[in-house]
PDB file of N, CA and C in Angstrom:
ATOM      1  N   UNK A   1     -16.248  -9.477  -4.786  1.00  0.00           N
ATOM      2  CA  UNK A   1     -15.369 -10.016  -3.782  1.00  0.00           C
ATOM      3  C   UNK A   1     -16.015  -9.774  -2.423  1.00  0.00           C
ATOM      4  N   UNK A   2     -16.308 -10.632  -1.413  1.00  0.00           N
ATOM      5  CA  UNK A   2     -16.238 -10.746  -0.061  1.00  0.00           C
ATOM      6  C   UNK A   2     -15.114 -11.062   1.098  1.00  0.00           C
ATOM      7  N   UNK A   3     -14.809 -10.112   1.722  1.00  0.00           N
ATOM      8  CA  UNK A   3     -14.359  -9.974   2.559  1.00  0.00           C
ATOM      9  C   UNK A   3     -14.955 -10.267   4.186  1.00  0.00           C
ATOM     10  N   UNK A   4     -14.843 -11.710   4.682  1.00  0.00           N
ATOM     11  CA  UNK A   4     -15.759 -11.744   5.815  1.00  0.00           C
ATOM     12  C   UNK A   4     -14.681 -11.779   7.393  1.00  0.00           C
ATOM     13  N   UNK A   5     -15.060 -10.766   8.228  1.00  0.00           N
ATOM     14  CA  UNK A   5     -14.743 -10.689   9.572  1.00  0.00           C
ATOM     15  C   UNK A   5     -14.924 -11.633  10.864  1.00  0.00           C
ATOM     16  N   UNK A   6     -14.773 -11.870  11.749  1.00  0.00           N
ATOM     17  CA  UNK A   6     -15.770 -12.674  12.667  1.00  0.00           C
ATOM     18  C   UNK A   6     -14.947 -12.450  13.803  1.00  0.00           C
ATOM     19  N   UNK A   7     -15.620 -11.602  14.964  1.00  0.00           N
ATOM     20  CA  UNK A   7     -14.920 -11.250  15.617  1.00  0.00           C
ATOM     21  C   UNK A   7     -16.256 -10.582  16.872  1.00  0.00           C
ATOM     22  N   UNK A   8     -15.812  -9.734  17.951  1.00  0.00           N
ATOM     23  CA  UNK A   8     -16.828  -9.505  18.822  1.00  0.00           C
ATOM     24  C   UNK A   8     -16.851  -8.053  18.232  1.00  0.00           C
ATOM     25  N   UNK A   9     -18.615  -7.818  18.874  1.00  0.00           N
ATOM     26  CA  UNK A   9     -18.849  -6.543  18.080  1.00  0.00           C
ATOM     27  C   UNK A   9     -18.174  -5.399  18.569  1.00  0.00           C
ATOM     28  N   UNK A  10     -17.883  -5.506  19.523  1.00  0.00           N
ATOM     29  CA  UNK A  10     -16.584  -4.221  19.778  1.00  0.00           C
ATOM     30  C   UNK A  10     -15.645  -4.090  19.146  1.00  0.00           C
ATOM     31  N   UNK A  11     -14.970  -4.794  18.590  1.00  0.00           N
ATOM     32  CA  UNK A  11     -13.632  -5.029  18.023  1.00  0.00           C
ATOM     33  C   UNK A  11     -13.987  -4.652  16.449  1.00  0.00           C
ATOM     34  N   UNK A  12     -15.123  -4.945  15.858  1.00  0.00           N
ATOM     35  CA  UNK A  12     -15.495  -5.034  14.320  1.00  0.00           C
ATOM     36  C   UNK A  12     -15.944  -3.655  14.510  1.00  0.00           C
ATOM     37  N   UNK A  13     -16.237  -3.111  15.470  1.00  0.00           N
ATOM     38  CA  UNK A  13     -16.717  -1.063  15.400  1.00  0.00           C
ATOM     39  C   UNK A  13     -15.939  -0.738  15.259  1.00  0.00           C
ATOM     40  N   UNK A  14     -14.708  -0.978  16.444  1.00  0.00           N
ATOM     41  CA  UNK A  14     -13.590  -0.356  16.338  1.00  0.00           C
ATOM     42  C   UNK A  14     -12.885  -0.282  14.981  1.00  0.00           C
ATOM     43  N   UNK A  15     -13.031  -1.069  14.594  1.00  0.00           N
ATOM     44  CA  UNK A  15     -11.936  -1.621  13.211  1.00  0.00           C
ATOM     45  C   UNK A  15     -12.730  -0.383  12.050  1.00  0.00           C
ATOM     46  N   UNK A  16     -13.966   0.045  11.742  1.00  0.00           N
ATOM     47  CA  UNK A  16     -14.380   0.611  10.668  1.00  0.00           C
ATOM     48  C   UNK A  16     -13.656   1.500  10.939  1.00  0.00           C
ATOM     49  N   UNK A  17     -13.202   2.913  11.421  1.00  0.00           N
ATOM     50  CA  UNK A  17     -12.851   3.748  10.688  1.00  0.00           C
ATOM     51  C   UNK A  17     -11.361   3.885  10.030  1.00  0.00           C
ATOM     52  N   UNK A  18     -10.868   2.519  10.136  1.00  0.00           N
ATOM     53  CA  UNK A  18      -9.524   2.234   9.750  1.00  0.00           C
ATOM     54  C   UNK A  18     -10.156   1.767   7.940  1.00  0.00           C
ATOM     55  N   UNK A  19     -11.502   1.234   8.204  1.00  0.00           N
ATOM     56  CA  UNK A  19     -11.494   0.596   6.831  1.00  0.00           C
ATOM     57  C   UNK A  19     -12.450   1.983   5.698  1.00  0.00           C
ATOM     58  N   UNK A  20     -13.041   2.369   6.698  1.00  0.00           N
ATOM     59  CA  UNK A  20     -13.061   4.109   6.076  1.00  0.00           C
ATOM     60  C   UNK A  20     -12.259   4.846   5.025  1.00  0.00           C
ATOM     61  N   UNK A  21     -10.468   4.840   5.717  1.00  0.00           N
ATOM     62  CA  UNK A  21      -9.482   4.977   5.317  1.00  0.00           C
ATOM     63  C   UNK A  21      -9.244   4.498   3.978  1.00  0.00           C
ATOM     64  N   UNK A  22      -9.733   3.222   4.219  1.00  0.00           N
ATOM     65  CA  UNK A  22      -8.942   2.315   3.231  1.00  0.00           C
ATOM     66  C   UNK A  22      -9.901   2.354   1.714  1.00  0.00           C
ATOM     67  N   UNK A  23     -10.923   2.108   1.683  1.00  0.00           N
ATOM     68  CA  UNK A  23     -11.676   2.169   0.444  1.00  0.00           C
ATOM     69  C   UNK A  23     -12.876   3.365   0.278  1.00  0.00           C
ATOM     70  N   UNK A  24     -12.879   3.517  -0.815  1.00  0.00           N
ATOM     71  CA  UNK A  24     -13.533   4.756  -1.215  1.00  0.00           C
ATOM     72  C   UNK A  24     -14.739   4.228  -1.341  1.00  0.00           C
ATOM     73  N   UNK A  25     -15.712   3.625  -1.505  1.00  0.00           N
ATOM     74  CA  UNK A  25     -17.092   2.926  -1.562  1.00  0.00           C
ATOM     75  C   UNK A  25     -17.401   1.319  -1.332  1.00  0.00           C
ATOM     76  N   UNK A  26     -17.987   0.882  -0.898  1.00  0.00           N
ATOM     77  CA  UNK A  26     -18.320  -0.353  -0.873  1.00  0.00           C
ATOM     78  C   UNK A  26     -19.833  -0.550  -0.336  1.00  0.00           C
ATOM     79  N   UNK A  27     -19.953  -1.624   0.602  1.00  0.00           N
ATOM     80  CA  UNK A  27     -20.607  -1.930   1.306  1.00  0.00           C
ATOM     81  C   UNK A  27     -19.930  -3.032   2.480  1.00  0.00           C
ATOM     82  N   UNK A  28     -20.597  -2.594   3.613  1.00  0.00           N
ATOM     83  CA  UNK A  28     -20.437  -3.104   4.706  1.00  0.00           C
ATOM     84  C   UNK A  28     -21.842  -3.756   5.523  1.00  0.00           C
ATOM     85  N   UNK A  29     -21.659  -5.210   5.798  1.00  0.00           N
ATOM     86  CA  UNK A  29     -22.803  -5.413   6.636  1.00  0.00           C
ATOM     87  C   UNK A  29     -22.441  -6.285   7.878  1.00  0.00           C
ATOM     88  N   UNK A  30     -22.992  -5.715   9.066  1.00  0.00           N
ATOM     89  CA  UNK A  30     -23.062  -6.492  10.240  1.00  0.00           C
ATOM     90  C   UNK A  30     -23.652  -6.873  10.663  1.00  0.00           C
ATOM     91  N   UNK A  31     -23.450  -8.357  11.533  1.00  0.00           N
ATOM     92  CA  UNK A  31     -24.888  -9.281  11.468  1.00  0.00           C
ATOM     93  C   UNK A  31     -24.262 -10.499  12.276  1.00  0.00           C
ATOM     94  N   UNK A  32     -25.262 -10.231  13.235  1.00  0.00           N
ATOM     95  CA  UNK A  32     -25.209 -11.624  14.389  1.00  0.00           C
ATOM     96  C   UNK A  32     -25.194 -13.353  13.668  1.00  0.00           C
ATOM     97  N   UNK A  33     -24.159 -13.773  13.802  1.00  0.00           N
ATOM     98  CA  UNK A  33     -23.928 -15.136  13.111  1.00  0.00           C
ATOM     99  C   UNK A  33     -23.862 -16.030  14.619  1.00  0.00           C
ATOM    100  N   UNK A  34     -24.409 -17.354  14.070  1.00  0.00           N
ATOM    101  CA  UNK A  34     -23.689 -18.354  15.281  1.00  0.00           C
ATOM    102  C   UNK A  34     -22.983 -19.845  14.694  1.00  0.00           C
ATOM    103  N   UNK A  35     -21.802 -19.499  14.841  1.00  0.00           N
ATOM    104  CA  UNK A  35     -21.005 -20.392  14.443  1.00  0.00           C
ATOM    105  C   UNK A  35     -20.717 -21.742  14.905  1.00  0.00           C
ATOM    106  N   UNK A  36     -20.611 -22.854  13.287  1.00  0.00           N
ATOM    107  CA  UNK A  36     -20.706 -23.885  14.104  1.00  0.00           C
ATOM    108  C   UNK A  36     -19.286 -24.217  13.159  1.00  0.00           C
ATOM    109  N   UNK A  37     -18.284 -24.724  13.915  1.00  0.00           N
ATOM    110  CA  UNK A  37     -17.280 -25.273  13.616  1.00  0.00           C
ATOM    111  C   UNK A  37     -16.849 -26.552  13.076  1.00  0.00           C
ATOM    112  N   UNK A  38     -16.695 -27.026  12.182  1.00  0.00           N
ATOM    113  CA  UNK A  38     -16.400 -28.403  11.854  1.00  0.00           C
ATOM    114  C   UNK A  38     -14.982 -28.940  12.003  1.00  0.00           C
ATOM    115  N   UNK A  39     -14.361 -29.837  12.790  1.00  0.00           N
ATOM    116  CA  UNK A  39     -13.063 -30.539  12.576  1.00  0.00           C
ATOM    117  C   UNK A  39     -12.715 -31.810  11.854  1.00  0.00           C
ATOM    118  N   UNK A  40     -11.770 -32.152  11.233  1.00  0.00           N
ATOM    119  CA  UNK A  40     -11.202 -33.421  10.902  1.00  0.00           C
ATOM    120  C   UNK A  40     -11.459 -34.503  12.384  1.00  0.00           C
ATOM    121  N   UNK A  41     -12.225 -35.030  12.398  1.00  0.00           N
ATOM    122  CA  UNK A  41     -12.616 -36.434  13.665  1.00  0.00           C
ATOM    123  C   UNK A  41     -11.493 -37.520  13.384  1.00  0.00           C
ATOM    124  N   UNK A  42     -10.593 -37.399  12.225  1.00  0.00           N
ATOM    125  CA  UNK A  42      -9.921 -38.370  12.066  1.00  0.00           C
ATOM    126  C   UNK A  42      -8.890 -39.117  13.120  1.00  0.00           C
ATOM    127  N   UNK A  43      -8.786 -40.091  13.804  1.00  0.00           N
ATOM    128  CA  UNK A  43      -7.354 -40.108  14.761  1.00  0.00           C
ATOM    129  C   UNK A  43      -6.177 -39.254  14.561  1.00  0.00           C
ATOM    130  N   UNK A  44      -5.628 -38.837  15.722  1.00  0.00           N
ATOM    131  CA  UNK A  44      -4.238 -37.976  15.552  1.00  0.00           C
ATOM    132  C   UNK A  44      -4.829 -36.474  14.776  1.00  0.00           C
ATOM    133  N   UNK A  45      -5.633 -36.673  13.559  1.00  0.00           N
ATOM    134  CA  UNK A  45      -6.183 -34.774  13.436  1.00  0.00           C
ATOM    135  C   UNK A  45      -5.367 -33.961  13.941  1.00  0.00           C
ATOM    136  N   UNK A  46      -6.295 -34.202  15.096  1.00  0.00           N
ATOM    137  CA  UNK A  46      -5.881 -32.725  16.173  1.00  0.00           C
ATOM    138  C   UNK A  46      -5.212 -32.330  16.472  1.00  0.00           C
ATOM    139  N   UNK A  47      -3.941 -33.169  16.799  1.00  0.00           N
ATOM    140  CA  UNK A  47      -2.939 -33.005  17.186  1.00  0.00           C
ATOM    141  C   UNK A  47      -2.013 -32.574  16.084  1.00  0.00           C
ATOM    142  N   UNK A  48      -1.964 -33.039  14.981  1.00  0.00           N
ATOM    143  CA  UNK A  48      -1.522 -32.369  13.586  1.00  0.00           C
ATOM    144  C   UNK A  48      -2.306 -30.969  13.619  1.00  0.00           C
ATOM    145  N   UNK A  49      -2.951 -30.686  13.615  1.00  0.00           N
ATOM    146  CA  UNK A  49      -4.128 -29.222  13.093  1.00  0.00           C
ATOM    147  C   UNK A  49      -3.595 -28.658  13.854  1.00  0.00           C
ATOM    148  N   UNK A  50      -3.288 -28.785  15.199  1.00  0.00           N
ATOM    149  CA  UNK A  50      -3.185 -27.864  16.564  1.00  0.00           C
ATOM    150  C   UNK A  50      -1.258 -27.389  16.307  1.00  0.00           C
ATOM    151  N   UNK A  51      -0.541 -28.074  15.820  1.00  0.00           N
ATOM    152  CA  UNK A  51       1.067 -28.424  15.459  1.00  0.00           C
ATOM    153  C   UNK A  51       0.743 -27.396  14.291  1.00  0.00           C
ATOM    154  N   UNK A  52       0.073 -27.460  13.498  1.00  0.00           N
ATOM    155  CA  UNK A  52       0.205 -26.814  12.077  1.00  0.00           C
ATOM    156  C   UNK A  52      -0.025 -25.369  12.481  1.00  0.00           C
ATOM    157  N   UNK A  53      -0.901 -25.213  13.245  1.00  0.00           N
ATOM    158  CA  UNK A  53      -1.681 -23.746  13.578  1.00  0.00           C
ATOM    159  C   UNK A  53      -0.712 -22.894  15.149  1.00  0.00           C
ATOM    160  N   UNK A  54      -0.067 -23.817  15.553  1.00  0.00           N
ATOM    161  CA  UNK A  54       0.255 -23.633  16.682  1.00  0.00           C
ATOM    162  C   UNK A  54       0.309 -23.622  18.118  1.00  0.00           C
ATOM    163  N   UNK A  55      -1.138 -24.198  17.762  1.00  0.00           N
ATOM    164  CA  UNK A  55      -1.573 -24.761  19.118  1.00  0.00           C
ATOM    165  C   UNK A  55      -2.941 -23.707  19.540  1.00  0.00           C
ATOM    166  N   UNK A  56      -3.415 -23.058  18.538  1.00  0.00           N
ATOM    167  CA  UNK A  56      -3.804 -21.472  19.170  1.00  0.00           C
ATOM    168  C   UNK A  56      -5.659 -21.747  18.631  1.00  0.00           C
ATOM    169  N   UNK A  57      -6.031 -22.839  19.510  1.00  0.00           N
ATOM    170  CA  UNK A  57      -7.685 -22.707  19.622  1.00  0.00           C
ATOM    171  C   UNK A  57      -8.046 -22.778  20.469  1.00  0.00           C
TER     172      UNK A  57
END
């Protein structure tokens, strides 16, 4: 199972020793990604996606 984060690297430091807590072994890796986003181009889309999600991009 993968569990993936994406977030600024301050926030993903902060967050380990909560996940410390939480599981007894794993692995953890951090790693500069650059994200490319894909949307529905369809007419109206957006305005549905943005209604569904809340408006919150």
């Amino acid at each position: 199972m993968a569990v993936v984060i994406v977030d600024t690297e301050d926030k993903i430091r902060a967050f380990l020793p909560q996940l410390d807590d939480l599981i007894s072994e794993g692995l953890i890796i951090l790693d500069e990604v650059e994200m490319i986003r894909y949307v529905d181009r369809t007419p109206g889309a957006a305005d549905e996606s943005e209604a569904a999600d809340g408006g919150s991009r």
